[in-house]
Protein backbone atom coordinates (compact mmCIF):
# COMPACT_ATOMS: atom_id res chain seq x y z
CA UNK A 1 -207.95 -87.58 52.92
CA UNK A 2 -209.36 -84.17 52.96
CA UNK A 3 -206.86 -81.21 54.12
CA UNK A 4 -208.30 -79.68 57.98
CA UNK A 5 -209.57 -75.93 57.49
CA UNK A 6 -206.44 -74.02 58.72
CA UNK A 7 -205.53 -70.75 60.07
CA UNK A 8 -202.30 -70.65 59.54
CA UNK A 9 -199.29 -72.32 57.17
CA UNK A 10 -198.51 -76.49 57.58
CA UNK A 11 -194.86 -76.17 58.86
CA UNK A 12 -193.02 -78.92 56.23
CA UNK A 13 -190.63 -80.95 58.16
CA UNK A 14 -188.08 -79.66 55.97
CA UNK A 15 -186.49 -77.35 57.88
CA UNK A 16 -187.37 -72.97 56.89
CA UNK A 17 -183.90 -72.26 56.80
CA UNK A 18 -180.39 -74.08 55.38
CA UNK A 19 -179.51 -76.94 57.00
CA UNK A 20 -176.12 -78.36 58.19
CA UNK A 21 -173.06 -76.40 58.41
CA UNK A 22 -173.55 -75.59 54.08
CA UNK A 23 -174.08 -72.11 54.89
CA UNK A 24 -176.99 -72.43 52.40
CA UNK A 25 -178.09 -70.22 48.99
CA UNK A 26 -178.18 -66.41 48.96
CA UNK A 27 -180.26 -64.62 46.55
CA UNK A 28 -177.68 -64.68 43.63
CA UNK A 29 -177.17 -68.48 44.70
CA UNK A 30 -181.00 -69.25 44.55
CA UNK A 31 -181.70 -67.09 41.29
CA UNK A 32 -178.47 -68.69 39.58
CA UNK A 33 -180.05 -72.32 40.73
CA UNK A 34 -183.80 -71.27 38.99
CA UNK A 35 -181.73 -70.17 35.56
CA UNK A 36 -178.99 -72.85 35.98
CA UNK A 37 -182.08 -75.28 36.19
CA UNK A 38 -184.33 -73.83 33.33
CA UNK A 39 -181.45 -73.06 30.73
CA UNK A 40 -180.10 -76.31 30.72
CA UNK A 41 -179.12 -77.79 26.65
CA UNK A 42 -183.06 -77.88 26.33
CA UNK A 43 -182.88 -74.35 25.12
CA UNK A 44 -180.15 -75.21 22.79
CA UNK A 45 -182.16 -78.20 21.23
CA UNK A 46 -185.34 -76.47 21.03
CA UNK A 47 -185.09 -75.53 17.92
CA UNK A 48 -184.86 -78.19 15.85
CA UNK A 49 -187.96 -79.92 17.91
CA UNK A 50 -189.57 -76.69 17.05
CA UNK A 51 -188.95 -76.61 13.54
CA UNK A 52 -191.06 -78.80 11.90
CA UNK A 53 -194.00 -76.48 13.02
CA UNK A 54 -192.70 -73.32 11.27
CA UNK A 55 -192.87 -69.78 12.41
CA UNK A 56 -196.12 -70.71 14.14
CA UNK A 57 -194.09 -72.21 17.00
CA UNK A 58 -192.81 -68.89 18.26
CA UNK A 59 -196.50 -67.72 18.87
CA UNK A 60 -196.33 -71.08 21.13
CA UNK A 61 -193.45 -70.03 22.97
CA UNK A 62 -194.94 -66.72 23.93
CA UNK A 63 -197.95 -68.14 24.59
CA UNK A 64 -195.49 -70.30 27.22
CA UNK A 65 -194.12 -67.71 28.50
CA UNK A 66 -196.94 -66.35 29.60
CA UNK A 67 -198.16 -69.41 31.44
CA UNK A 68 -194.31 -69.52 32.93
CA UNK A 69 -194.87 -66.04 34.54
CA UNK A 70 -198.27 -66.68 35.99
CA UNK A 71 -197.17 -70.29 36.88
CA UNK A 72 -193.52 -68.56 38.67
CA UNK A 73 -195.83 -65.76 40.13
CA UNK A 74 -198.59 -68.54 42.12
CA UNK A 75 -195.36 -70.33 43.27
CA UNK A 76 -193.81 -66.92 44.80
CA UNK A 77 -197.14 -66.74 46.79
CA UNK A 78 -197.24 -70.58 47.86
CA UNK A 79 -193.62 -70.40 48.81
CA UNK A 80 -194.22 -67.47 51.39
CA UNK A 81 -197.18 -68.85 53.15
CA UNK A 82 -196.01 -72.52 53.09
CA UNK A 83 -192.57 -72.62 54.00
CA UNK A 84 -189.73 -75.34 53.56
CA UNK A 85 -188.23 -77.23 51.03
CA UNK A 86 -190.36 -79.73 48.99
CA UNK A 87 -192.09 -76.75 46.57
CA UNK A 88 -195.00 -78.29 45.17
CA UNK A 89 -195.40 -81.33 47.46
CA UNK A 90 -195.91 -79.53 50.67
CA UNK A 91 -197.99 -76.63 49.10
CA UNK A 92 -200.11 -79.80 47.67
CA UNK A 93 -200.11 -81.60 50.79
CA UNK A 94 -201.11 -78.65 52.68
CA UNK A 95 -204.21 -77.80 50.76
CA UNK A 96 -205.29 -81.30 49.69
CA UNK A 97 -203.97 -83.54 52.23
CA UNK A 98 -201.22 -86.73 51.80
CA UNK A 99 -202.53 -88.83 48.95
CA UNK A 100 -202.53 -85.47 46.39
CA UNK A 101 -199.10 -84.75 48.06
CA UNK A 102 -197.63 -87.69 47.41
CA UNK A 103 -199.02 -88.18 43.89
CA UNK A 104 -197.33 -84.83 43.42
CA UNK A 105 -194.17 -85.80 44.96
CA UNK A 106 -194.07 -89.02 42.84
CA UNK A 107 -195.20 -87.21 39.14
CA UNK A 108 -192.63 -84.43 40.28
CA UNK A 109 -189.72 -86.79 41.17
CA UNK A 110 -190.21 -88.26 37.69
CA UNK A 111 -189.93 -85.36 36.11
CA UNK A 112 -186.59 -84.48 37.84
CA UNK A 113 -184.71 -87.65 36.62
CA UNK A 114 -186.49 -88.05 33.00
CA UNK A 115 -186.08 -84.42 32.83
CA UNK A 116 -182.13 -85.26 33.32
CA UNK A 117 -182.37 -88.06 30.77
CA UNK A 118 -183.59 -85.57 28.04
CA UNK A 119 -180.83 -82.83 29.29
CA UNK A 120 -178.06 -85.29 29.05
CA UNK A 121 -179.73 -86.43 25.24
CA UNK A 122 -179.29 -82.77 24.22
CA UNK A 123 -175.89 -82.03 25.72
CA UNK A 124 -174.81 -84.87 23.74
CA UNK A 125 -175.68 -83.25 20.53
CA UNK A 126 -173.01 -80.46 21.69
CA UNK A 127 -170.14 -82.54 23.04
CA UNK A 128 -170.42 -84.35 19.78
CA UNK A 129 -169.44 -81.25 17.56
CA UNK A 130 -165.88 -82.19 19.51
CA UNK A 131 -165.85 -85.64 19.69
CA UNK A 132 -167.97 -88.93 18.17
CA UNK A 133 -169.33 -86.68 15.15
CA UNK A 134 -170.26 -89.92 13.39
CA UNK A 135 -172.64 -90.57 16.01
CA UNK A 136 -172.25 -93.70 16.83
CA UNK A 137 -175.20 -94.60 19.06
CA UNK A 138 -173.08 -96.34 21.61
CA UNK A 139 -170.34 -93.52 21.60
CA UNK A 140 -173.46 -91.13 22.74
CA UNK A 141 -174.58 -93.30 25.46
CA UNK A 142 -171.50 -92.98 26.86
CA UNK A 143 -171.18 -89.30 26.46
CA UNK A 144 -174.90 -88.47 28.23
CA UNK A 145 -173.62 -91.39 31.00
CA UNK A 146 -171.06 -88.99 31.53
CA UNK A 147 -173.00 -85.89 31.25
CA UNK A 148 -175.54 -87.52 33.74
CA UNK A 149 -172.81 -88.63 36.55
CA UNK A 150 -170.20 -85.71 36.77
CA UNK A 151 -172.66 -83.76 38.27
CA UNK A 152 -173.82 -86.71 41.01
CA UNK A 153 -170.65 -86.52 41.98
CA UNK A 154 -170.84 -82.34 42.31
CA UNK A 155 -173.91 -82.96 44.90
CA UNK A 156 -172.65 -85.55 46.53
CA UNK A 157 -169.56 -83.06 47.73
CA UNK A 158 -171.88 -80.83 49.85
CA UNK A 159 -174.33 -77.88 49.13
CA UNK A 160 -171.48 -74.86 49.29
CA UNK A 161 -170.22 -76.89 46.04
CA UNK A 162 -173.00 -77.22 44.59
CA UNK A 163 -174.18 -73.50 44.58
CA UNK A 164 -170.53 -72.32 43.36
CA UNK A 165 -170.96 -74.74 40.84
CA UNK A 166 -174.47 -73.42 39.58
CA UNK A 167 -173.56 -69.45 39.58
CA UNK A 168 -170.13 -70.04 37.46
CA UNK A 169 -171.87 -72.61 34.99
CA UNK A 170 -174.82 -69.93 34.63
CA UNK A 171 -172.58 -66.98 34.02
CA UNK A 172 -170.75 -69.08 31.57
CA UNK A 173 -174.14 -70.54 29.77
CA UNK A 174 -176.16 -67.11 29.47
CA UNK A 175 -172.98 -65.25 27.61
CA UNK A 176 -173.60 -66.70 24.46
CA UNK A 177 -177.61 -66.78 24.88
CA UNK A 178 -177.44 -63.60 25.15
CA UNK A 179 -175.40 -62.39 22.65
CA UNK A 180 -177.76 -64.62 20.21
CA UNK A 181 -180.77 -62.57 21.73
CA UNK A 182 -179.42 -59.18 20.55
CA UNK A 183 -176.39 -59.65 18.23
CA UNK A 184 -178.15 -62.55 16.26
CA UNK A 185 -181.53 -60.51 15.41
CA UNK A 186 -179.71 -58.12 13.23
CA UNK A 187 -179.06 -61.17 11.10
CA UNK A 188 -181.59 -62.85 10.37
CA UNK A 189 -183.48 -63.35 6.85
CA UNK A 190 -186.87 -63.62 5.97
CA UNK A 191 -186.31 -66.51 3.81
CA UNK A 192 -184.87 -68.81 6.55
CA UNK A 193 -188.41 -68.99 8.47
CA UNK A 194 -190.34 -71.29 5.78
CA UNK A 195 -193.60 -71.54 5.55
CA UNK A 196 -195.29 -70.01 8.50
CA UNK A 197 -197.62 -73.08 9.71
CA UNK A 198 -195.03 -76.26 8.38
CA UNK A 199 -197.35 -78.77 10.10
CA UNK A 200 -199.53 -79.83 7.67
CA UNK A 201 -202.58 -79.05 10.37
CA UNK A 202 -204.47 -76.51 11.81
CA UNK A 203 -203.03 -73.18 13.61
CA UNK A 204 -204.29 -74.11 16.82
CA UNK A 205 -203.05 -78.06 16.65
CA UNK A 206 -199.69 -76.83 16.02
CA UNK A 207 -199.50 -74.37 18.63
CA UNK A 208 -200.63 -76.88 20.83
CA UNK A 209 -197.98 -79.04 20.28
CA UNK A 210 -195.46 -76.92 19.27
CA UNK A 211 -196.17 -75.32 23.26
CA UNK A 212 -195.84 -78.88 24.81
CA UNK A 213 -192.43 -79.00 23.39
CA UNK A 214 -191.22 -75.28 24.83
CA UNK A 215 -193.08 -75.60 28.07
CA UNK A 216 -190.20 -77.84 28.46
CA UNK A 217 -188.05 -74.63 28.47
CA UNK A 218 -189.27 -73.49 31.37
CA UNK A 219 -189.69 -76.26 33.87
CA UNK A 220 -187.47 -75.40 36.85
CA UNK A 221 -189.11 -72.25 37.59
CA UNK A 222 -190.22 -73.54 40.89
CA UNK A 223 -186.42 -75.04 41.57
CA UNK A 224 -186.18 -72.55 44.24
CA UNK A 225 -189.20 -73.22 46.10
CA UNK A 226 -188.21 -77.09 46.33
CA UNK A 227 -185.08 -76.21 47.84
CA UNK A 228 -186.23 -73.53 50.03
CA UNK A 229 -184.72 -75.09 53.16
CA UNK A 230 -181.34 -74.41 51.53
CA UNK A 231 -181.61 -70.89 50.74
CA UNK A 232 -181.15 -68.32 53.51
CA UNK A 233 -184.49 -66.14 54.22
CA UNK A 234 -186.81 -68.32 52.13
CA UNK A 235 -189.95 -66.38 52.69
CA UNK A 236 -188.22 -63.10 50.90
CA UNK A 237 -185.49 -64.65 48.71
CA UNK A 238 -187.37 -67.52 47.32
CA UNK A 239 -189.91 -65.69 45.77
CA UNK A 240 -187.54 -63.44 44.40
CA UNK A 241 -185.31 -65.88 43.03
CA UNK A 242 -188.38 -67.10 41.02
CA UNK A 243 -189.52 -64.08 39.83
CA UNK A 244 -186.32 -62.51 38.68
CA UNK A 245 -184.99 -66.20 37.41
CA UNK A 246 -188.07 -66.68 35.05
CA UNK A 247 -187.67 -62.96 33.62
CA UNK A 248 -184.63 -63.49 32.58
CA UNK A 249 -184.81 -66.95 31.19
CA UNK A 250 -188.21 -65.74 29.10
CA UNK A 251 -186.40 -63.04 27.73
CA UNK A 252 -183.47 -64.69 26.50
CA UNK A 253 -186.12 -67.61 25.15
CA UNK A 254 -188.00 -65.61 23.44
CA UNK A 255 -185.07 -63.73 21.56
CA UNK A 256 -182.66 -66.20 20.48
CA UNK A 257 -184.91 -68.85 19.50
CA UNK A 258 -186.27 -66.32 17.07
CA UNK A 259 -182.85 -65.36 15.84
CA UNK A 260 -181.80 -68.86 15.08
CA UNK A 261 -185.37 -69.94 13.00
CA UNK A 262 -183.93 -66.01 10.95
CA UNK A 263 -180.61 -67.12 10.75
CA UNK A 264 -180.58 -71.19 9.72
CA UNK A 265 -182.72 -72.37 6.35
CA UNK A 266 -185.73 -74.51 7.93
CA UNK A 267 -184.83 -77.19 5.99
CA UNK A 268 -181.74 -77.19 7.83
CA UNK A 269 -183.00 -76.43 11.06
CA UNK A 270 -185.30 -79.39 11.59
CA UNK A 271 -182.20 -82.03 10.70
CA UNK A 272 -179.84 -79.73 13.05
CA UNK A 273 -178.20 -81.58 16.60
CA UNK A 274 -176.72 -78.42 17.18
CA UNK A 275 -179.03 -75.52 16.09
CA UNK A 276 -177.49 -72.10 18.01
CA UNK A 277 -174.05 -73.28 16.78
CA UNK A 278 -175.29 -73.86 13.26
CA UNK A 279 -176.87 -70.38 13.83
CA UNK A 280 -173.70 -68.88 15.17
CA UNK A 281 -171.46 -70.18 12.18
CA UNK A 282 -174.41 -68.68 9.91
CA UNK A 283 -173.66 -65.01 11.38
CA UNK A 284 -169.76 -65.71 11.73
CA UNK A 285 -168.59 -67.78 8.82
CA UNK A 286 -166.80 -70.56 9.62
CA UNK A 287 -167.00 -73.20 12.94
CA UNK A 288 -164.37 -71.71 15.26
CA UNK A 289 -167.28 -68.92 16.79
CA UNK A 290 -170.30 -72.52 16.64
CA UNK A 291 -167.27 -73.78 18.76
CA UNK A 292 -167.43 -71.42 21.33
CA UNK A 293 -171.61 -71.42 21.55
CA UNK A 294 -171.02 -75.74 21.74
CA UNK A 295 -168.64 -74.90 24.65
CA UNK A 296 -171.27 -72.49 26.18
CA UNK A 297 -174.15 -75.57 26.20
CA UNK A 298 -171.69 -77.97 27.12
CA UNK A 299 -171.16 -75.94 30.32
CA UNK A 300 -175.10 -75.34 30.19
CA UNK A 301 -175.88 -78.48 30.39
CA UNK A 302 -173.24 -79.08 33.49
CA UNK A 303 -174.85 -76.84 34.70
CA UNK A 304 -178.43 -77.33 34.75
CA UNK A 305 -177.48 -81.45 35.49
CA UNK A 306 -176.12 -80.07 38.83
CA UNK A 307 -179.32 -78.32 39.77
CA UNK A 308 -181.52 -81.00 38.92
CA UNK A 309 -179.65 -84.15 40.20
CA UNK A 310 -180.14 -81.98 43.51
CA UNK A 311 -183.52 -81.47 42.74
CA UNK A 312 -184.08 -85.23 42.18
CA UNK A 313 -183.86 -85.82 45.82
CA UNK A 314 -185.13 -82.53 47.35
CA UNK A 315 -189.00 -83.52 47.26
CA UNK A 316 -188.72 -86.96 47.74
CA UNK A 317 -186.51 -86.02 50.93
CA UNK A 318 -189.05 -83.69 52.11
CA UNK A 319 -192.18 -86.80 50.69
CA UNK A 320 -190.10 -89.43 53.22
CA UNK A 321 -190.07 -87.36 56.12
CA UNK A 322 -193.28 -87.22 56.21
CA UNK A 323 -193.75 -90.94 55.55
CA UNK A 324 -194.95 -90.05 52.20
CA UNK A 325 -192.39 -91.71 50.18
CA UNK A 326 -189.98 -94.78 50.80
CA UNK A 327 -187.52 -93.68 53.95
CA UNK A 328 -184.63 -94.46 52.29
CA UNK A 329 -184.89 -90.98 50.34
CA UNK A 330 -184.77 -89.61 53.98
CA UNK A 331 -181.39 -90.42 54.28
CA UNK A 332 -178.64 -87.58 54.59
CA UNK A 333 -174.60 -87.62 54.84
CA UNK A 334 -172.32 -85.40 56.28
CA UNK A 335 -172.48 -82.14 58.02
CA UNK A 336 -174.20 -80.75 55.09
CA UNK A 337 -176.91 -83.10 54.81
CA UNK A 338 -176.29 -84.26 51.72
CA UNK A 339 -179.46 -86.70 50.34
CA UNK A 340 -176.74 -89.51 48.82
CA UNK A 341 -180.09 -91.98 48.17
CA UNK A 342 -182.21 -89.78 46.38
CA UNK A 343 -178.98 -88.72 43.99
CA UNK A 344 -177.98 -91.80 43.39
CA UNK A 345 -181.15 -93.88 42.37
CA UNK A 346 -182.00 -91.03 40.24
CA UNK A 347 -179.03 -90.60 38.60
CA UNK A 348 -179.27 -94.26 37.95
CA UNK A 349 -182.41 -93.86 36.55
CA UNK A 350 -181.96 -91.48 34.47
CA UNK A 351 -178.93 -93.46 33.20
CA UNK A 352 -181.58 -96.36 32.24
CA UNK A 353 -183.99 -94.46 30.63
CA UNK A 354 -181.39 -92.68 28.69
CA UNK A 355 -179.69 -96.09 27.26
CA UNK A 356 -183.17 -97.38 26.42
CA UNK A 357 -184.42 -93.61 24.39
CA UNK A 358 -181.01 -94.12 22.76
CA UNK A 359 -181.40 -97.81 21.85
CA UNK A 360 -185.62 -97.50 21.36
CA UNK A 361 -186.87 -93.79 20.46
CA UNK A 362 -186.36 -92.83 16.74
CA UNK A 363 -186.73 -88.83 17.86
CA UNK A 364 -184.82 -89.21 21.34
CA UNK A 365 -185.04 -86.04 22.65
CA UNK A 366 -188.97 -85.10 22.14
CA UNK A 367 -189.98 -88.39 22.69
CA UNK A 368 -188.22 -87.81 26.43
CA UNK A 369 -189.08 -84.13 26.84
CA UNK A 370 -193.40 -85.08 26.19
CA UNK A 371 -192.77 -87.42 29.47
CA UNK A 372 -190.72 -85.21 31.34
CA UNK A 373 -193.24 -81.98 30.43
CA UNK A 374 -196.77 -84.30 31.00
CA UNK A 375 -195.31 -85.19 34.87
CA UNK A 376 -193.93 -81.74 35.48
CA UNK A 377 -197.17 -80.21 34.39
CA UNK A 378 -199.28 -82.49 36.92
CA UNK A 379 -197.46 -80.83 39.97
CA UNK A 380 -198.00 -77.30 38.45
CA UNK A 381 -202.06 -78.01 37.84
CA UNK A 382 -202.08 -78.75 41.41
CA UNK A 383 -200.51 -76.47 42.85
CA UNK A 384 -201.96 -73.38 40.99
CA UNK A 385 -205.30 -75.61 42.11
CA UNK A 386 -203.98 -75.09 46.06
CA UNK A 387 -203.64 -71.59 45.60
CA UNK A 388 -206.85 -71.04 43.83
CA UNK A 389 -208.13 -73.23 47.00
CA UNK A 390 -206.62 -71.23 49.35
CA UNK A 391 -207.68 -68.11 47.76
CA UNK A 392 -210.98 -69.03 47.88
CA UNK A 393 -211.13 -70.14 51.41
CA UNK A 394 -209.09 -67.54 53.06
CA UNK A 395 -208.00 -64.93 50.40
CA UNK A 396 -211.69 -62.50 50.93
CA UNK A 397 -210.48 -62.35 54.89
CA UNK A 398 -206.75 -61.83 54.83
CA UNK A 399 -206.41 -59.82 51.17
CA UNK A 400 -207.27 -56.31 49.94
CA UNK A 401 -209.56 -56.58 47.52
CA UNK A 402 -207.00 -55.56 44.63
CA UNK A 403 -204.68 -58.33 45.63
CA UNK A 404 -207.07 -61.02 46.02
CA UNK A 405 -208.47 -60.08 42.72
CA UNK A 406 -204.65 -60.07 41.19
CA UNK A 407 -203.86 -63.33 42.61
CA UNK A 408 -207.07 -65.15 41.84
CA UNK A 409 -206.37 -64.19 38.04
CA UNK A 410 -203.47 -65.43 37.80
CA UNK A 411 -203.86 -68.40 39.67
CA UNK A 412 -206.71 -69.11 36.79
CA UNK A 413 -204.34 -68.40 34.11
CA UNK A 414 -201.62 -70.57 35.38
CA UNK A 415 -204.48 -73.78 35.96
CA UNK A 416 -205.85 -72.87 32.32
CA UNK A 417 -202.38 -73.14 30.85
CA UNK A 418 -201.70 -76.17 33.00
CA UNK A 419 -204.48 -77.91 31.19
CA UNK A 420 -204.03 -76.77 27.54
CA UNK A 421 -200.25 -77.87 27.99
CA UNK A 422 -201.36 -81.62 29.27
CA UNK A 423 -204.28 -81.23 26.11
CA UNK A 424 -201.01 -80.67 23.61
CA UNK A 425 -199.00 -83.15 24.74
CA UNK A 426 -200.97 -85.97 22.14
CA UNK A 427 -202.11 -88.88 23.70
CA UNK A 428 -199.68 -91.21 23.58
CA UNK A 429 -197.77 -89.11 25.78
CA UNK A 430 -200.46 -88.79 28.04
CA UNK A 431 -201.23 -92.70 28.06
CA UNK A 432 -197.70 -93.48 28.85
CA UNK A 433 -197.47 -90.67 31.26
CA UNK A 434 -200.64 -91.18 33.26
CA UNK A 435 -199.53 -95.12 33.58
CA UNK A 436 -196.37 -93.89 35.04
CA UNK A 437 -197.85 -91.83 37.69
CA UNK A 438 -200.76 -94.73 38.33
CA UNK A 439 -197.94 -96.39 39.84
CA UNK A 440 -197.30 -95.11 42.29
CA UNK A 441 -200.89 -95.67 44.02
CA UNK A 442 -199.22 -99.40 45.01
CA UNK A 443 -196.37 -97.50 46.43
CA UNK A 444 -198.73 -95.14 48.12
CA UNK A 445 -200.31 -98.16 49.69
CA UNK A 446 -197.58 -100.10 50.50
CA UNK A 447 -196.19 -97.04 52.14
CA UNK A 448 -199.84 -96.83 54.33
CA UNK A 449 -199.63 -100.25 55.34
CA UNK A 450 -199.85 -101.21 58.64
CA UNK A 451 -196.66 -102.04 60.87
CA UNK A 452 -196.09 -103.41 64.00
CA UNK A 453 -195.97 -101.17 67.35
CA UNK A 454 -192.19 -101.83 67.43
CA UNK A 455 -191.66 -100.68 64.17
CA UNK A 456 -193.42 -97.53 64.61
CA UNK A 457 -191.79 -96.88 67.84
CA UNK A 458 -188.42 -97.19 66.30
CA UNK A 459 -188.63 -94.93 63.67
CA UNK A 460 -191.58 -92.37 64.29
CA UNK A 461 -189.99 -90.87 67.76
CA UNK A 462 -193.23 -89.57 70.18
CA UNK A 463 -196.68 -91.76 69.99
CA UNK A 464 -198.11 -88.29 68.35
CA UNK A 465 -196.06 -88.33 65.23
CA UNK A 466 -197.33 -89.77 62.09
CA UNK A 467 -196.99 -93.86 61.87
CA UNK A 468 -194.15 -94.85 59.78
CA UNK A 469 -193.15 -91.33 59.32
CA UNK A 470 -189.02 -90.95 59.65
CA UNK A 471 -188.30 -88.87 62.63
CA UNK A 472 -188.19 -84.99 62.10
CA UNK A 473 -185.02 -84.47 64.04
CA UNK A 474 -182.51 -86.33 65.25
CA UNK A 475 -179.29 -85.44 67.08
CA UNK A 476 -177.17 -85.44 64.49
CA UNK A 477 -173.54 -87.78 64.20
CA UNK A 478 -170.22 -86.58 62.78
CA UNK A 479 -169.42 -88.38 59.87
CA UNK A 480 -165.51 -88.95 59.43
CA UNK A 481 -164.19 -88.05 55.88
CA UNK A 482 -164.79 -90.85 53.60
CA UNK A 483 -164.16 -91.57 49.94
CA UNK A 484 -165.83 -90.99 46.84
CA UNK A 485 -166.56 -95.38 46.63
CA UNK A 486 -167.87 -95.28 50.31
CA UNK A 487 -169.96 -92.64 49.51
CA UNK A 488 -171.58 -94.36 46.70
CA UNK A 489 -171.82 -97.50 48.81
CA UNK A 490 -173.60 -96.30 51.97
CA UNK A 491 -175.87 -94.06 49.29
CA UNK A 492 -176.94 -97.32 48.12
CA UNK A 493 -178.12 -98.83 51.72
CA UNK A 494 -180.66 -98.41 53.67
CA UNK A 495 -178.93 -96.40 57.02
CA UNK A 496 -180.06 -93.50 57.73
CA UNK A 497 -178.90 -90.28 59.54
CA UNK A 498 -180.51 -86.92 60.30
């Protein structure tokens, strides 16, 4: 289905403004939810997944970085023209029409909960400096089950916890980050980097892979633009929040993963489950200040579980009110609209796929973050594909010429990186991953099927709205206080409320 020439934005049915009585983000609030989400114990993993390539792997991550900024930059743009939450599924959608939107919606939403899996796999690695430092595999699973469902229960309290949550966890996480990024350069040793290519293939294979890997690093830049119905003046604040979020995330990046390859031996580094507190104890002496950096991703990783367990049901929320993806993920609780389905079922999935990496995967946490990187990167093609296609239809009209230019460049560099990341993710990767988004065509069509007039009548509201679409608004009902178990129960049904 092709996308209608229009004049002006497609109006999500997410609402352009926070919903409920949450009070929704601020700019701290939205910026502290686009770091909270990106830093998550990825960073603090990185690494040792980085390691095997050498030296050469820091050339990747700048390379990264740069496709990060141009990729943050096109979703600043979408996010003012096409309001409301959903980020890449309704700037999709509106330039491409439903099917592309809700292929995006579906590649995105398994990004969200794999991308949790691989978190809660890395966050592991620092609890178990503490506790379980045999690791025993089925000690871990419980760890990351724990990891993965403290921070269900966070979302499932309302949005005002949610973004206190995320600014206190992301003071708390970029501390020590920071302190690695500066403090940790001045000791560093030339003899700790190893050979400068350590892959055994050419330069440009192992920057290649080596910038699959640490794109994962940066996905959650457009966090803010999926949950743009949350945060108060989303046209102004959301781009912002992107912007300033991705800055400061690169910058950190950039630093302390280069002062942990100069402070740990490379034969160390690639064996490491803990690599900044290896590096801290390097600088320090001792394990009491690795302690306090293990504490730091613990709370990281908290921290960026919180974010993303809310982004798990954001898009899908915004994909089923539009009849794009099954209504259940429509479904909202409480005055502050909280989307119980959508955090349940993914929390449960990423519970599954984290008990079968743990029990199948002999390198757990790349093997997840290749997935989780490959479906996140889908989304991103597209969308820096609908703002080239916007550009190109509308930008000659409604830009200066210096703008349009600006935009259209970096709308190509954000596509071309889009590409060379999906080209370095290997092809297994790409096998597995393309089968996983294939399936959701049957979904797609199950979802397009047709239903009787009672049916539609029921649930779509006026004859003009869109078959077997959920209806856009609803007087809302009070919900009395209820338990944590009843909450979990009626997340789990198929009732819905808006």
């Amino acid at each position: 289905m092709s996308a209608p020439d229009r004049e002006g934005p497609q109006q999500s049915p997410a609402s352009d403004g926070p919903r409920g009585g949450g009070g929704g983000f601020g700019l701290p609030a939205a910026t502290a939810l686009v770091v909270g989400s990106i830093i998550g114990t990825g960073v603090f993993a990185l690494p040792s997944a980085l390691a095997p390539y050498g030296p050469i792997a820091l050339v990747a991550f700048a390379l990264v970085t740069i496709g990060a900024l141009a990729l943050a930059a096109v979703f600043g743009r979408l996010s003012e023209r096409v309001p409301g939450s959903g980020g890449p599924y309704v700037y999709v959608r509106e330039a491409f029409g439903e099917f592309a939107g809700f292929l995006t919606a579906w590649s995105y939403w398994i990004t969200a909960w794999a991308g949790n899996a691989a978190i809660a796999v890395a966050w592991v690695g620092y609890v178990e400096v503490f506790v379980n430092k045999g690791h025993h595999t089925w000690g871990s699973i419980a760890i990351a089950l724990t990891g993965l469902w403290v921070p269900a229960i966070v979302n499932l309290t309302g949005v005002r916890n949610i973004g206190a949550f995320q600014v206190v966890t992301t003071v708390l996480k970029f501390l020590p980050l920071a302190f690695m990024a500066t403090v940790g350069l001045l000791f560093m040793k030339s003899a700790n980097f190893g050979a400068f290519n350590a892959s055994g293939g050419s330069a440009l294979g192992a920057v290649s892979a080596a910038g699959a890997i640490a794109l994962f690093s940066y996905i959650g830049l457009e966090t803010a633009s999926v949950a743009a119905g949350r945060v108060r003046e989303p046209r102004r604040n959301v781009p912002r929040a992107t912007i300033y979020g991705t800055l400061a995330c690169a910058a950190i990046y950039l630093l302390g993963t280069l002062a942990v390859f100069g402070t740990v031996p490379h034969a160390q580094l690639g064996s490491s489950a803990a690599p900044f507190t290896d590096a801290m104890n390097a600088i320090a002496g001792g394990h009491r200040a690795g302690d306090l950096v293990a504490v730091a991703a613990i709370v990281s990783g908290l921290g960026a579980l919180n974010g993303w367990t809310l982004i798990c049901a954001e898009m899908p929320m915004a994909a089923a009110r539009d009849g794009l993806f099954p209504a259940a993920f429509a479904g909202t609780r409480g005055r502050s609209e909280v989307p119980a389905f959508g955090i349940v079922s993914a929390t449960l999935l990423a519970s599954v796929l984290t008990v079968v990496s743990y029990t199948s995967f002999t390198k757990v946490f790349t093997e997840i973050v290749l997935l989780s990187v490959l479906t996140a990167v889908i989304p991103y093609l597209i969308s820096a594909a609908a703002q080239l296609y916007w550009l190109v239809r509308h930008g000659r009209d409604r830009l200066d010429r210096r703008r349009f230019v600006r935009d259209v460049t970096v709308a190509l560099l954000a596509l071309v990186f889009s590409y060379w990341s999906i080209q370095g993710s290997g092809y297994q990767t790409v096998y597995y991953g393309l089968f996983t988004i294939l399936l959701g065509i049957p979904v797609y069509v199950w979802l397009a099927r047709p239903r009787p007039a009672s049916a539609v009548a029921s649930t779509s509201g006026p004859a003009e709205a869109v078959p077997g679409a959920v209806p856009r608004s609803r007087a809302a009902r009070a919900d009395r206080p209820v338990g944590l178990p009843t909450v979990l129960r009626r997340a789990l049904t198929t009732r819905h409320q808006h």
